[in-house]
Protein backbone atom coordinates (compact mmCIF):
# COMPACT_ATOMS: atom_id res chain seq x y z
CA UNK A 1 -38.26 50.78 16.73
CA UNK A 2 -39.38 50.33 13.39
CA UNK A 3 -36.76 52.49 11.76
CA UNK A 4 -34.67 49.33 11.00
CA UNK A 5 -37.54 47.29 9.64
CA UNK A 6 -37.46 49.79 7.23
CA UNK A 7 -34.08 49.09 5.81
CA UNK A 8 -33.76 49.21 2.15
CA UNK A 9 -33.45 45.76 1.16
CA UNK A 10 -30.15 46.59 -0.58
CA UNK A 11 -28.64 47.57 2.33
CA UNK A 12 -29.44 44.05 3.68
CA UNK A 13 -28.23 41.93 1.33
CA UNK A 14 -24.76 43.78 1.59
CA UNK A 15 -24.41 43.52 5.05
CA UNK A 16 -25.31 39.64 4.84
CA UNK A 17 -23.16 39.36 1.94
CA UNK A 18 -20.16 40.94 4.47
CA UNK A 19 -21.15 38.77 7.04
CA UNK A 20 -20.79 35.46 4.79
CA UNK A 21 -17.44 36.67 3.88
CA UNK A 22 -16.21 37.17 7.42
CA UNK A 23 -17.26 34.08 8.38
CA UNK A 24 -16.21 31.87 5.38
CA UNK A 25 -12.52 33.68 5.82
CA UNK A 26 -12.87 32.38 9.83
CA UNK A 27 -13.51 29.05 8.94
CA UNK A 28 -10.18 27.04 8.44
CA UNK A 29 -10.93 23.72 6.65
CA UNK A 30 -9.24 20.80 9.17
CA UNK A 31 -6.80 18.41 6.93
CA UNK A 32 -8.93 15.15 6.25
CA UNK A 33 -8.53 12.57 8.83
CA UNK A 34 -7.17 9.28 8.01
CA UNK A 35 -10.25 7.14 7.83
CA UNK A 36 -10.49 4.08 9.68
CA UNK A 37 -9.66 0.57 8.94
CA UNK A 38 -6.79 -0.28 6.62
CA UNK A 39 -6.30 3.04 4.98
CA UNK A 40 -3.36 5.05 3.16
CA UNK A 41 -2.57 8.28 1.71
CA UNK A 42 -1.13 8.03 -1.76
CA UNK A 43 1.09 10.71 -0.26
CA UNK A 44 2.26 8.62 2.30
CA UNK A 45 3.99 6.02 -0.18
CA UNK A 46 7.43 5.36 0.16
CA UNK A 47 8.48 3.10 -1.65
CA UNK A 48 7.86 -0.67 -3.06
CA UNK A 49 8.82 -4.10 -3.94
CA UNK A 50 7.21 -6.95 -6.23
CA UNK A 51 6.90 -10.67 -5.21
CA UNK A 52 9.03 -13.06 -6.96
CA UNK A 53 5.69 -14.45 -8.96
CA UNK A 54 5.40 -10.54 -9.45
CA UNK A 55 1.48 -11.34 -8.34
CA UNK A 56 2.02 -8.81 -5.27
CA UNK A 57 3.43 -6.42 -4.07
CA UNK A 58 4.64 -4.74 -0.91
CA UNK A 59 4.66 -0.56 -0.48
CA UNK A 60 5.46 0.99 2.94
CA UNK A 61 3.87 4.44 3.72
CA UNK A 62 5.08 6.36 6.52
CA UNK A 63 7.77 4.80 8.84
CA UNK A 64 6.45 1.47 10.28
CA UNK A 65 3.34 0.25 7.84
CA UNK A 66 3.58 -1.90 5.00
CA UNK A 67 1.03 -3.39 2.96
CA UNK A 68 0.32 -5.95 0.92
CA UNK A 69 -1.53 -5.56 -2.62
CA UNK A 70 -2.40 -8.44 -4.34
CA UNK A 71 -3.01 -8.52 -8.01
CA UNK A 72 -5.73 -10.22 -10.31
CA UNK A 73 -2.84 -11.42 -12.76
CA UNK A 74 0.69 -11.25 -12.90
CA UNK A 75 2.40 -8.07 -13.61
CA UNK A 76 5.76 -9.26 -15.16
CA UNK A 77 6.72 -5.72 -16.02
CA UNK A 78 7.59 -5.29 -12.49
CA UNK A 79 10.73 -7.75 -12.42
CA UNK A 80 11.91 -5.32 -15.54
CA UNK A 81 15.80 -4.05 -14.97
CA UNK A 82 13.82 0.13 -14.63
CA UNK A 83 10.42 -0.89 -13.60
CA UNK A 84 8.44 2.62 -13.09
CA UNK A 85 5.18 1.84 -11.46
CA UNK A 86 2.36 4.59 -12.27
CA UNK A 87 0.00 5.25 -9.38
CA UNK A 88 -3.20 7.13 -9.95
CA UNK A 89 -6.07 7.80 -6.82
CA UNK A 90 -9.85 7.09 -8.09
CA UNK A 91 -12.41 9.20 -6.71
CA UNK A 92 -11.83 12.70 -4.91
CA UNK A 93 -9.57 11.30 -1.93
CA UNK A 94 -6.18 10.77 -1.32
CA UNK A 95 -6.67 7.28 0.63
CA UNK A 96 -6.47 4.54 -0.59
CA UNK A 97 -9.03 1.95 1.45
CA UNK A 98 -10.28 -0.34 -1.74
CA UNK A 99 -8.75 -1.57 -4.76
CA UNK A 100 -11.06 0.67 -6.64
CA UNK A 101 -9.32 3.52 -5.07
CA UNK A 102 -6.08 2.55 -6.89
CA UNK A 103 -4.69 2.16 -10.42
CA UNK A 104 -1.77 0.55 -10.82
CA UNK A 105 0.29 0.38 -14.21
CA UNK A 106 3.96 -0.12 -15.05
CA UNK A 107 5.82 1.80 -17.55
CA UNK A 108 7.00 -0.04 -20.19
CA UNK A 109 8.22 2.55 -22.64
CA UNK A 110 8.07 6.28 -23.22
CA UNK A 111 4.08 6.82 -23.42
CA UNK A 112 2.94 3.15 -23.22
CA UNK A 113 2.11 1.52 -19.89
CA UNK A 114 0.82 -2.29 -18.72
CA UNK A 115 -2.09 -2.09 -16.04
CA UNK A 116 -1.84 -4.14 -12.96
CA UNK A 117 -5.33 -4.71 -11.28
CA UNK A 118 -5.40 -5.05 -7.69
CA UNK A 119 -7.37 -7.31 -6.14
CA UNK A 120 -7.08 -6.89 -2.34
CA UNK A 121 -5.28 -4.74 -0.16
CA UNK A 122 -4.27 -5.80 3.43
CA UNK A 123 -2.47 -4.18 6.32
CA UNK A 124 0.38 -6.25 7.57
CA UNK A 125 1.29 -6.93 10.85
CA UNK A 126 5.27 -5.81 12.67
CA UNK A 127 5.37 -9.80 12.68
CA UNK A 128 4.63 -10.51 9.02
CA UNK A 129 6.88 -7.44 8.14
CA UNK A 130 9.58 -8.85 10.43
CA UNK A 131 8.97 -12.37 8.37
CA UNK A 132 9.31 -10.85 4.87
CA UNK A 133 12.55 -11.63 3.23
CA UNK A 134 14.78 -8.94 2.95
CA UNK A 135 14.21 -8.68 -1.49
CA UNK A 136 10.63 -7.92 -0.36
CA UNK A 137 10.81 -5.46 2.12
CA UNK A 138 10.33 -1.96 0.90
């Protein structure tokens, strides 16, 4: 019995070591769960339109939700004839659940850019998409 207490310490670190590496190759990573509340993927984003006073706007992700994101200042960039709007995630996560997780900025040349600073971000309902005007639906 105390033959394999007496296993050359070597020998034990390499079969741990194997062991770690089985298991690490077992274990599968899930895909990271939407978190609660009024969330979205940036990957999720298809598509936008700015509000008249171009002091919003409205994206949809997915099929049925669109939000609103309300800016600090006006963004008159947006009403441009090409607007591109440049979307960067903050942090290490692809939702978006705070203005701090998003910056916004619109393309106004080749290399030069205007930042648009969002202020809130709110989930609307099927009846205040339903009410939206059809130039402000995305």
């Amino acid at each position: 019995m105390r033959r394999w207490l007496s296993v050359s310490p070597v020998i034990a670190v390499a079969a741990a070591a194997a062991l770690g590496v089985s298991f690490a190759g077992a274990q599968t990573a899930p895909p990271p769960a939407k978190p609660a509340g009024q969330c979205f993927a940036m990957r999720d984003w298809r598509g936008w339109k700015a509000s008249p006073d171009s002091k919003a706007l409205y994206i949809r992700t997915g099929v049925n939700e669109v939000y609103r994101l309300d800016l600090d200042f006006a963004c008159p960039e947006l009403q441009g004839p090409d607007p591109r709007l440049i979307t960067r995630g903050r942090g290490d996560s692809d939702f978006v659940c705070s203005p701090l997780d998003l910056d916004l900025s619109v393309r106004i040349a080749p290399g030069f850019s205007s930042p648009c600073q969002v202020k809130s971000i709110s989930l609307l309902t099927p009846d205040q998409v339903a009410a939206l005007p059809p130039k402000l639906k995305p």
